[in-house]
PDB file of N, CA and C in Angstrom:
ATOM      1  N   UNK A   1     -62.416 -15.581-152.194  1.00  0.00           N
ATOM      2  CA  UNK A   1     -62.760 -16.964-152.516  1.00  0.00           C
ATOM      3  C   UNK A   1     -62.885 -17.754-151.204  1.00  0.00           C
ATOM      4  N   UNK A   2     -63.860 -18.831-150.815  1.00  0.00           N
ATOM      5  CA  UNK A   2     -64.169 -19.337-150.117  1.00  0.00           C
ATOM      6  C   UNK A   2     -63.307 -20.414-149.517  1.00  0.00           C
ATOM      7  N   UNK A   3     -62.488 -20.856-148.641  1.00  0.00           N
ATOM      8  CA  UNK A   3     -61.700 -22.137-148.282  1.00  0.00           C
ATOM      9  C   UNK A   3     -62.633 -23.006-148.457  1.00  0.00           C
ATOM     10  N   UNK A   4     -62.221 -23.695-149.410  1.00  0.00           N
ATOM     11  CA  UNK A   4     -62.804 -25.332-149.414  1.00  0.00           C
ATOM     12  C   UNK A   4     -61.996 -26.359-149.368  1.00  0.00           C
ATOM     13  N   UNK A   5     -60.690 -25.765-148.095  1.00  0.00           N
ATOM     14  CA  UNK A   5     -59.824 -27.105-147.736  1.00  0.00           C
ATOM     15  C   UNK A   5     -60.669 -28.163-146.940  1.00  0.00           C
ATOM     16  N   UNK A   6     -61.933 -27.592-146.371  1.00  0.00           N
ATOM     17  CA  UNK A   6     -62.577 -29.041-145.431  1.00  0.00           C
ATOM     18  C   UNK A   6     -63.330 -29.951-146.164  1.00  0.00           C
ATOM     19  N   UNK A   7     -63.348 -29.261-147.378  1.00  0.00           N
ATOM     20  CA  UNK A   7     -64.305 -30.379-148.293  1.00  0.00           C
ATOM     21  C   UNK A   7     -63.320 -31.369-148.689  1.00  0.00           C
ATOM     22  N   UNK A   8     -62.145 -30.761-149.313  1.00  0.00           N
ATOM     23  CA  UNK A   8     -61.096 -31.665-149.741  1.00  0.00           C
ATOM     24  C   UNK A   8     -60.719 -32.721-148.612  1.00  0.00           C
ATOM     25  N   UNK A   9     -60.397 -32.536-147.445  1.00  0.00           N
ATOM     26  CA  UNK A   9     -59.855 -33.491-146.500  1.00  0.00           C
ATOM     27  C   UNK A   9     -61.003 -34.134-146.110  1.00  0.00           C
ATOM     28  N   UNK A  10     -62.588 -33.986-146.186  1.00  0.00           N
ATOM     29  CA  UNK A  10     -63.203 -35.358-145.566  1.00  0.00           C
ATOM     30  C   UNK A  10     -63.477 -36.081-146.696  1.00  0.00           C
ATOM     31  N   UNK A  11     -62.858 -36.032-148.391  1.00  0.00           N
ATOM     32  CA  UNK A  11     -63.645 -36.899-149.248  1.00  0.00           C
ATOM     33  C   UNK A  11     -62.724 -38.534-148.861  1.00  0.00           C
ATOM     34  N   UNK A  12     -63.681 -39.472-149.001  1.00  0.00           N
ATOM     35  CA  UNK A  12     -63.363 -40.688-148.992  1.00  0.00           C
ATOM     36  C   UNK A  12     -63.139 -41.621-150.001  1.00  0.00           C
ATOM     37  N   UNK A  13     -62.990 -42.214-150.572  1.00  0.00           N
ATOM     38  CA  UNK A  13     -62.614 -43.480-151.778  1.00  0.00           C
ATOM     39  C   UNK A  13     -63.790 -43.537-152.104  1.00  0.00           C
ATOM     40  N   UNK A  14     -64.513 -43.215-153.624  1.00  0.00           N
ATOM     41  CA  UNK A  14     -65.934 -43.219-153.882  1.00  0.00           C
ATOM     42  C   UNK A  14     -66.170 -44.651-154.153  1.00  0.00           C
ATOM     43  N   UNK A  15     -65.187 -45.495-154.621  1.00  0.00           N
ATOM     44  CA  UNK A  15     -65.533 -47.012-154.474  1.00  0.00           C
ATOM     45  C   UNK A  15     -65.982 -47.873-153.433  1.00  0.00           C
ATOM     46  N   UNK A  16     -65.551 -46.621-152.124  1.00  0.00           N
ATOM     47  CA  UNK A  16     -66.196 -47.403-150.509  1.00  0.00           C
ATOM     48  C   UNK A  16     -67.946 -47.743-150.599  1.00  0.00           C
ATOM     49  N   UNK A  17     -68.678 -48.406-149.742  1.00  0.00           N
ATOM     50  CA  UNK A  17     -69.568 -48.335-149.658  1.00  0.00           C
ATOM     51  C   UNK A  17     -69.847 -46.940-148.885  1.00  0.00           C
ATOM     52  N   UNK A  18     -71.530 -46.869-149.781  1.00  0.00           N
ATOM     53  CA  UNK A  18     -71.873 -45.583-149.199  1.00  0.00           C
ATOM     54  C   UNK A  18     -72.526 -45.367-147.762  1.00  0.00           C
ATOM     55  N   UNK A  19     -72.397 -44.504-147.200  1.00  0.00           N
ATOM     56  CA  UNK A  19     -72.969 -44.853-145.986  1.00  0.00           C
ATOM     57  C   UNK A  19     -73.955 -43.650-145.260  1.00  0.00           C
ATOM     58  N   UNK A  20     -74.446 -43.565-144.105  1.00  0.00           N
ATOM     59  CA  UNK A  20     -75.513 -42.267-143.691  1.00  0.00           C
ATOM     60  C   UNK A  20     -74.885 -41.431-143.722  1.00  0.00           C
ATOM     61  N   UNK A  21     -75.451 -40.157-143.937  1.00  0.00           N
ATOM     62  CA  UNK A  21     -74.761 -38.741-144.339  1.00  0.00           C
ATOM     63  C   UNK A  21     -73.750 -38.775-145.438  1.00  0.00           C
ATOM     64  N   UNK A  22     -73.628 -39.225-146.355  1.00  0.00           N
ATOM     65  CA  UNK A  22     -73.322 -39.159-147.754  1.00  0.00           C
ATOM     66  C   UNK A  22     -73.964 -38.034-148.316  1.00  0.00           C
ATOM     67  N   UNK A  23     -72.669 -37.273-149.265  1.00  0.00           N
ATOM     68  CA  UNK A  23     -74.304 -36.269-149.883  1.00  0.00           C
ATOM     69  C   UNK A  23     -74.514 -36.914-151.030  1.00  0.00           C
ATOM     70  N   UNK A  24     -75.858 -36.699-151.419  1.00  0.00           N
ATOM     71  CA  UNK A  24     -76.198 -36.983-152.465  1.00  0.00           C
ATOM     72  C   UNK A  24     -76.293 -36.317-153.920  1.00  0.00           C
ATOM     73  N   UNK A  25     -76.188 -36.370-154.974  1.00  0.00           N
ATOM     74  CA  UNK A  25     -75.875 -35.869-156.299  1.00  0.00           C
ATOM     75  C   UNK A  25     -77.544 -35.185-156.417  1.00  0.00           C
ATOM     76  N   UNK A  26     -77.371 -33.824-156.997  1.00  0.00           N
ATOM     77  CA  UNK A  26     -78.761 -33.348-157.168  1.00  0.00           C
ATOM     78  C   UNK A  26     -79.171 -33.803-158.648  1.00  0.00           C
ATOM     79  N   UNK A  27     -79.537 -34.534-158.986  1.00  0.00           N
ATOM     80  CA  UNK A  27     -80.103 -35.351-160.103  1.00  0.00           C
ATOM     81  C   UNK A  27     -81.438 -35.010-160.259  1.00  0.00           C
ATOM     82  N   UNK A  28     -82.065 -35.338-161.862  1.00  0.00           N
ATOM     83  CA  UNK A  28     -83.561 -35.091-162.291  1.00  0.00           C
ATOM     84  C   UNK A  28     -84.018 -36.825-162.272  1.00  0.00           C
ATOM     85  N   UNK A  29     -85.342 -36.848-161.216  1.00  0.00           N
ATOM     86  CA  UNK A  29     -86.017 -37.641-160.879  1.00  0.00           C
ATOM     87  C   UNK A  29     -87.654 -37.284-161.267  1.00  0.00           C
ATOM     88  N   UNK A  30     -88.236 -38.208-161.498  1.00  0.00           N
ATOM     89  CA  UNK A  30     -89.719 -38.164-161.634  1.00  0.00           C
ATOM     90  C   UNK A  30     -90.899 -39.161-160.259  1.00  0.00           C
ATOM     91  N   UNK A  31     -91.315 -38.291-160.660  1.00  0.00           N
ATOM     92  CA  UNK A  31     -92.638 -39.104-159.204  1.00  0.00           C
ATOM     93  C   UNK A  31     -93.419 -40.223-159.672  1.00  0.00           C
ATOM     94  N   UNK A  32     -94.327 -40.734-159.144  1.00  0.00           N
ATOM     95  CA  UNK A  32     -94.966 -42.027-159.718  1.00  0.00           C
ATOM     96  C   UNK A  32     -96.248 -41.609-160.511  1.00  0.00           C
ATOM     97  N   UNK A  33     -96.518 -40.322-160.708  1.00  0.00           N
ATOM     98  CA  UNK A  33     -97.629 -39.355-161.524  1.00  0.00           C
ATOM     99  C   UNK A  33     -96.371 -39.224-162.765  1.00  0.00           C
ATOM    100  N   UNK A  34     -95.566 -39.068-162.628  1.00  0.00           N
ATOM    101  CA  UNK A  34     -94.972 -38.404-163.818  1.00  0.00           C
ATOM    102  C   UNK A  34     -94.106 -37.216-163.414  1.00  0.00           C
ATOM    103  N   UNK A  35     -94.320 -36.548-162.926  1.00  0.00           N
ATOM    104  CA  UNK A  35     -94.193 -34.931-162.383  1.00  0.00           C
ATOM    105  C   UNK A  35     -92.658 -35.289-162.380  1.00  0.00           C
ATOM    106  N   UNK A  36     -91.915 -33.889-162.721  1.00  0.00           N
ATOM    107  CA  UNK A  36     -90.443 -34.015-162.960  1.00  0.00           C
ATOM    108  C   UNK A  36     -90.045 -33.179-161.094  1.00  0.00           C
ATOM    109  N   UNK A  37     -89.136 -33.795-160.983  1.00  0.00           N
ATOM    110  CA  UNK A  37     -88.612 -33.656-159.305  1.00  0.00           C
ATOM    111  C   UNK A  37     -87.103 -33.299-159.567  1.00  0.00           C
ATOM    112  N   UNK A  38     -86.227 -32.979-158.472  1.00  0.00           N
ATOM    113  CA  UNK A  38     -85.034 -33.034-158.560  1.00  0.00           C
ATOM    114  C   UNK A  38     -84.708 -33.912-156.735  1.00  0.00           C
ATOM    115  N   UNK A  39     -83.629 -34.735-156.869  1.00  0.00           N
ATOM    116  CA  UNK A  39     -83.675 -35.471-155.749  1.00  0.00           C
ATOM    117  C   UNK A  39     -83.191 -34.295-154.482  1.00  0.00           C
ATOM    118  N   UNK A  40     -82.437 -32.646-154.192  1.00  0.00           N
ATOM    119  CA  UNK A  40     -82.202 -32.330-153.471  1.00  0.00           C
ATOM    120  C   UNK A  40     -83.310 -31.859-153.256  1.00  0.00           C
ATOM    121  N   UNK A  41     -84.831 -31.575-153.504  1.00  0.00           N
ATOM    122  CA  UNK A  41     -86.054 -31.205-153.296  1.00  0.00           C
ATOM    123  C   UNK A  41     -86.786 -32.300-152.613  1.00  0.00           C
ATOM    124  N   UNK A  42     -86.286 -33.530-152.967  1.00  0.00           N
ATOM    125  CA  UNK A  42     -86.799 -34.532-152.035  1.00  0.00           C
ATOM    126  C   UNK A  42     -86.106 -34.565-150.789  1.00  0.00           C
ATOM    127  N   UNK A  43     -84.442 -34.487-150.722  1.00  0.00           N
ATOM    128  CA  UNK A  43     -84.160 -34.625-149.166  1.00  0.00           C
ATOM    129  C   UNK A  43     -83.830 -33.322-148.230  1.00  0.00           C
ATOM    130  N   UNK A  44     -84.809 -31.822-148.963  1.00  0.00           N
ATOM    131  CA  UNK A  44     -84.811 -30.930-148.259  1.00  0.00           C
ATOM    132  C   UNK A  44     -85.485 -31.063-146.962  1.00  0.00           C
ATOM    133  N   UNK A  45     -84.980 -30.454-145.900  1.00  0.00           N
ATOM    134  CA  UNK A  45     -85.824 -30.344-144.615  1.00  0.00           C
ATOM    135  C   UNK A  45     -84.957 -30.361-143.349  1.00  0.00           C
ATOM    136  N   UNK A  46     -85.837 -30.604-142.142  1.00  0.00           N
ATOM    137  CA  UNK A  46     -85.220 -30.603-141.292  1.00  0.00           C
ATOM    138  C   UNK A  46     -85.691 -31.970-140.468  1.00  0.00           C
ATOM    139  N   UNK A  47     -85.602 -33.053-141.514  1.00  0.00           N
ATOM    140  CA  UNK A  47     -85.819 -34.390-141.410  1.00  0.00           C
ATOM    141  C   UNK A  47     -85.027 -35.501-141.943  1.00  0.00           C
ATOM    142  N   UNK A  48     -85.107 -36.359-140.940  1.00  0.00           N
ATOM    143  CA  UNK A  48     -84.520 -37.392-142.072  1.00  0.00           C
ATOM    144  C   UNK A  48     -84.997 -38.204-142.842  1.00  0.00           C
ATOM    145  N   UNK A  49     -84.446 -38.952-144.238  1.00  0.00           N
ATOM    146  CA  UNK A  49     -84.682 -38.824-145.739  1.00  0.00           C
ATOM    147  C   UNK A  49     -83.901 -40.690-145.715  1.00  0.00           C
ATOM    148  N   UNK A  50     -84.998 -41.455-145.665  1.00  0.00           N
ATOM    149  CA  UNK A  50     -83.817 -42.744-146.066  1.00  0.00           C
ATOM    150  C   UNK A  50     -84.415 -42.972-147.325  1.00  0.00           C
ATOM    151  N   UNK A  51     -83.500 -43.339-148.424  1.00  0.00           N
ATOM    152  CA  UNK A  51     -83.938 -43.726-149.921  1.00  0.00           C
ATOM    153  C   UNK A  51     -83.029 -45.041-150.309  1.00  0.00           C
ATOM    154  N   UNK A  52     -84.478 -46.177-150.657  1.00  0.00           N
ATOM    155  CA  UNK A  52     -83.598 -47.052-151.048  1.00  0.00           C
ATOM    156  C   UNK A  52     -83.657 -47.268-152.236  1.00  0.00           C
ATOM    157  N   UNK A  53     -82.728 -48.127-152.733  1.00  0.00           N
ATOM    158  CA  UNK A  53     -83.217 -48.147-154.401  1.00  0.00           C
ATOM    159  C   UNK A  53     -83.350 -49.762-154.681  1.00  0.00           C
ATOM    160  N   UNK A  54     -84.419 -50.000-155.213  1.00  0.00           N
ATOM    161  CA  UNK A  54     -84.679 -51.710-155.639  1.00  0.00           C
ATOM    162  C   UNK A  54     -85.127 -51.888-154.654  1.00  0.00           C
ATOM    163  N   UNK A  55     -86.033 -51.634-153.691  1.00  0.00           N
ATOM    164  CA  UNK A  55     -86.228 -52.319-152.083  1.00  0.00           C
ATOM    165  C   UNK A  55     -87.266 -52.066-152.362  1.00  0.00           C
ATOM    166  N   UNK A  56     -88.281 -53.430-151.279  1.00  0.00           N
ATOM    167  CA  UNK A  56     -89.767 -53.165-150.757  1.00  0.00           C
ATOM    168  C   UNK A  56     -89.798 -52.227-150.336  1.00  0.00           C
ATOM    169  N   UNK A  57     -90.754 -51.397-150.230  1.00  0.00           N
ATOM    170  CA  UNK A  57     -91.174 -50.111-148.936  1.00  0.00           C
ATOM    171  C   UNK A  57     -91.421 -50.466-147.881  1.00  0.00           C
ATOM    172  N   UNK A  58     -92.006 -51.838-147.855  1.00  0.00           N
ATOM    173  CA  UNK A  58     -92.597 -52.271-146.416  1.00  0.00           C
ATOM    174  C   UNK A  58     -91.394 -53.040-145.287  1.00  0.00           C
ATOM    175  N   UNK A  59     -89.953 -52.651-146.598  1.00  0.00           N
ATOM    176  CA  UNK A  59     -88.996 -53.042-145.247  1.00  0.00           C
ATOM    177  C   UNK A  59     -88.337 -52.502-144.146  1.00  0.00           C
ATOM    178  N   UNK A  60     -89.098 -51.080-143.911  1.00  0.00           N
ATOM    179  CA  UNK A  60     -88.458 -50.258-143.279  1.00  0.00           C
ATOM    180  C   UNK A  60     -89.984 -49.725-142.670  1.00  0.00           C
ATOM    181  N   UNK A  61     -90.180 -49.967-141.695  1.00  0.00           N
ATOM    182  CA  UNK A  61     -91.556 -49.393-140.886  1.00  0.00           C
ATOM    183  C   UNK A  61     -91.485 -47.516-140.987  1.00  0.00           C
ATOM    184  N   UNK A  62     -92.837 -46.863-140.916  1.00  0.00           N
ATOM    185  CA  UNK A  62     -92.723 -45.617-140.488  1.00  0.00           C
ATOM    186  C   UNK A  62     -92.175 -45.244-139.450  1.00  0.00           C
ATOM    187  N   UNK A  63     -91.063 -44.470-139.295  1.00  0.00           N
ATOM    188  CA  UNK A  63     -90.820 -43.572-137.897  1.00  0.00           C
ATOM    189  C   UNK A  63     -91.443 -42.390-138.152  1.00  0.00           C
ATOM    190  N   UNK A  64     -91.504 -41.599-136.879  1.00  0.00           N
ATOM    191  CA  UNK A  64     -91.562 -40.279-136.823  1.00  0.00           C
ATOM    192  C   UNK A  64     -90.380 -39.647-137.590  1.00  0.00           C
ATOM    193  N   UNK A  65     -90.415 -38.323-137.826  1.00  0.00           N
ATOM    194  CA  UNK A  65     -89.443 -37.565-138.667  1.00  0.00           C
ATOM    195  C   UNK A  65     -88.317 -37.745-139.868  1.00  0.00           C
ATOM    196  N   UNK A  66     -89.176 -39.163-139.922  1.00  0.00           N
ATOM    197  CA  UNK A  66     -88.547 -40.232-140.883  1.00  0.00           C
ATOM    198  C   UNK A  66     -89.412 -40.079-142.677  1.00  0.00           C
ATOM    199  N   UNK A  67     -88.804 -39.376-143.857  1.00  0.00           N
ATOM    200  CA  UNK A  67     -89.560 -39.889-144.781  1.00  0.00           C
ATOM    201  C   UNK A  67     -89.016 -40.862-145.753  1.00  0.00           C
ATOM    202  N   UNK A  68     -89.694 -41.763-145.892  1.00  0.00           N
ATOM    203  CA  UNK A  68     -88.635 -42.885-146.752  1.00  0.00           C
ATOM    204  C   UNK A  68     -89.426 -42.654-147.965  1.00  0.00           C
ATOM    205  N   UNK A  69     -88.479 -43.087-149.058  1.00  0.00           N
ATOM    206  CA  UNK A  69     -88.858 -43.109-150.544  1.00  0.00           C
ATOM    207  C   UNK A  69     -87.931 -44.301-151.085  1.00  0.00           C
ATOM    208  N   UNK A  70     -88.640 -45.081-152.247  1.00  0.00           N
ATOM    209  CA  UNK A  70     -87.503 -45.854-152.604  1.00  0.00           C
ATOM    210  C   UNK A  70     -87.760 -45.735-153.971  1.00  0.00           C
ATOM    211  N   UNK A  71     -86.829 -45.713-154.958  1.00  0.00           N
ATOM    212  CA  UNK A  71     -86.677 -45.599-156.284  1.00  0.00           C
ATOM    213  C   UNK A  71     -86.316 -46.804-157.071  1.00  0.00           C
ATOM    214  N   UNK A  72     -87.037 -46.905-158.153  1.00  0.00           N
ATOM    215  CA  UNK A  72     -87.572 -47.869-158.742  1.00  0.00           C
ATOM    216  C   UNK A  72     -88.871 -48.579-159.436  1.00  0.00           C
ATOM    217  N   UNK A  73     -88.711 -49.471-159.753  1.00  0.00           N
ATOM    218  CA  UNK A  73     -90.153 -49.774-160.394  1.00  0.00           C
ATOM    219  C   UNK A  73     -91.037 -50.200-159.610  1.00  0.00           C
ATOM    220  N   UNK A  74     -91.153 -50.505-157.954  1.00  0.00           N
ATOM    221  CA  UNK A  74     -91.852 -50.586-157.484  1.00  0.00           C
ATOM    222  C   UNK A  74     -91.718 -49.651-156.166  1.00  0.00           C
ATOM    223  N   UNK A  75     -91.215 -48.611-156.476  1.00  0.00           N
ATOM    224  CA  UNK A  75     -91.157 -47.460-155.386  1.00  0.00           C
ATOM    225  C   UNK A  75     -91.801 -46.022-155.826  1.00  0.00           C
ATOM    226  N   UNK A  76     -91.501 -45.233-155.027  1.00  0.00           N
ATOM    227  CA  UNK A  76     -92.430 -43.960-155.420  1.00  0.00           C
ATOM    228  C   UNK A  76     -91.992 -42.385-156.599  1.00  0.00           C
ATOM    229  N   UNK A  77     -90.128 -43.320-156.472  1.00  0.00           N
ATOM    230  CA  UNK A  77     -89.613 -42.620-157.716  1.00  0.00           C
ATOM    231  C   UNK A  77     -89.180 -43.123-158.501  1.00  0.00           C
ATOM    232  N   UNK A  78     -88.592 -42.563-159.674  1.00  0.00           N
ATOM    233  CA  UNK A  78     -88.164 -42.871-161.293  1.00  0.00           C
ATOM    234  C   UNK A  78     -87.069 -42.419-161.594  1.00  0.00           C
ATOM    235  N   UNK A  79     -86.031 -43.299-161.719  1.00  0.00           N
ATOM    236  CA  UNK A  79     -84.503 -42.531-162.040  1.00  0.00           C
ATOM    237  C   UNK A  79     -84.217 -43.185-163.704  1.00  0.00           C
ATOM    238  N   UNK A  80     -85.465 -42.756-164.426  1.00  0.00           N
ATOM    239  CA  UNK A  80     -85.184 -42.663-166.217  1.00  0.00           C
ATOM    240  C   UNK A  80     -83.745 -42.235-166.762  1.00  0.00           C
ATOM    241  N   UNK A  81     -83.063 -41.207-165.670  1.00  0.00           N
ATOM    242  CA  UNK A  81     -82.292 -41.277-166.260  1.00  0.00           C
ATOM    243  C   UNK A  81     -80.534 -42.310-165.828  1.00  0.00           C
ATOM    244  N   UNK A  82     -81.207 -43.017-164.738  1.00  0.00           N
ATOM    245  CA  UNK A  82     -79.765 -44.019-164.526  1.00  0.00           C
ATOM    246  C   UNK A  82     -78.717 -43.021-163.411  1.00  0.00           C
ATOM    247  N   UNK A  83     -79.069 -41.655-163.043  1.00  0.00           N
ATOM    248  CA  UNK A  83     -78.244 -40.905-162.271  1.00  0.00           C
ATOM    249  C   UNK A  83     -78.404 -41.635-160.454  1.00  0.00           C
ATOM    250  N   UNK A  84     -78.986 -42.145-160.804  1.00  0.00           N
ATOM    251  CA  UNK A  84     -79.154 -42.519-158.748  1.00  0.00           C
ATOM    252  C   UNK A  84     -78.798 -43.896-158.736  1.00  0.00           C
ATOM    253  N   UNK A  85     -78.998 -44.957-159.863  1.00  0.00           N
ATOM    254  CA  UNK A  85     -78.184 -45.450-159.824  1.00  0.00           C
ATOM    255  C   UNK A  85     -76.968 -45.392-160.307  1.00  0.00           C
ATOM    256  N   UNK A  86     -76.123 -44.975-160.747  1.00  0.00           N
ATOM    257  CA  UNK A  86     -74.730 -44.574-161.266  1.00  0.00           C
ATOM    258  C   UNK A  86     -74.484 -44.288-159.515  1.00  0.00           C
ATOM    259  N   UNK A  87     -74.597 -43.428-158.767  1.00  0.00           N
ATOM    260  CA  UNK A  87     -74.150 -43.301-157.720  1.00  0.00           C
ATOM    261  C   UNK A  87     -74.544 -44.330-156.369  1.00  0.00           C
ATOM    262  N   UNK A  88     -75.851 -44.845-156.733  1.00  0.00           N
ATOM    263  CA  UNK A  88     -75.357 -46.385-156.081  1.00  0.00           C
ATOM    264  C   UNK A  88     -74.424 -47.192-156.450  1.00  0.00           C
ATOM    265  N   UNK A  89     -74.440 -47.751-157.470  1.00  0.00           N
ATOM    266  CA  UNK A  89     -73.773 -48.216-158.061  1.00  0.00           C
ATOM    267  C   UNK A  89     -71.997 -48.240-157.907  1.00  0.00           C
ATOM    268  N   UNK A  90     -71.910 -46.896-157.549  1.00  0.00           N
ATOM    269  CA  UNK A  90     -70.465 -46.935-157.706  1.00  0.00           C
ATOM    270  C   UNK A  90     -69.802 -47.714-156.533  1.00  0.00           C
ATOM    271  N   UNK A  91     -70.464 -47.958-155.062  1.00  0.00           N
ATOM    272  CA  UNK A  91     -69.580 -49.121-154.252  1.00  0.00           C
ATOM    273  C   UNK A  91     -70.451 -50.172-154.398  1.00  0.00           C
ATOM    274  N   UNK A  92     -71.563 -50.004-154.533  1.00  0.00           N
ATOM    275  CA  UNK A  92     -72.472 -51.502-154.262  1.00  0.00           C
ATOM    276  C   UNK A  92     -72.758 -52.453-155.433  1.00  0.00           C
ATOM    277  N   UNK A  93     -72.605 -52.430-156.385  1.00  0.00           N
ATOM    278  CA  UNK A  93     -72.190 -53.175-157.796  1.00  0.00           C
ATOM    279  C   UNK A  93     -71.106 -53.608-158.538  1.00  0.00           C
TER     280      UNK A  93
END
């Protein structure tokens, strides 16, 4: 069996705000076609992944190696089922 004492000692108070390098919950998301996604397929890579939720797109300029997505009704994904927010949600609401 695998030691997973290091997972246990870095978890933090999930009521904290969330912050960069958080992992994220692999949840079922949809695209702005419809197409069914899962969110760890969106922040696969060897890039970084900022996702906001409820935000303009245009508040965060393009970087290089940067892909942003924001979820919502005026972003490029669909969380129908309430899972991405439930985990926003849990410090920022």
């Amino acid at each position: 069996m695998p030691n997973r004492a290091c997972l246990l000692t870095n978890r933090r108070d999930p009521r904290n705000a969330l912050m960069a390098g958080d992992r994220a919950p692999d949840v079922p998301i949809r695209g702005t076609a419809g197409q069914p996604k899962r969110l760890f397929k969106l922040l696969q890579g060897p890039h970084w992944t900022l996702l906001g939720y409820e935000v303009q797109r245009a508040a965060v300029a393009p970087r290089r190696d940067l892909h942003i997505h924001t979820v919502g009704v005026r972003g490029d994904i669909f969380d129908e089922s309430g899972y991405v927010r439930d985990w926003v949600c849990v410090a920022n609401c």
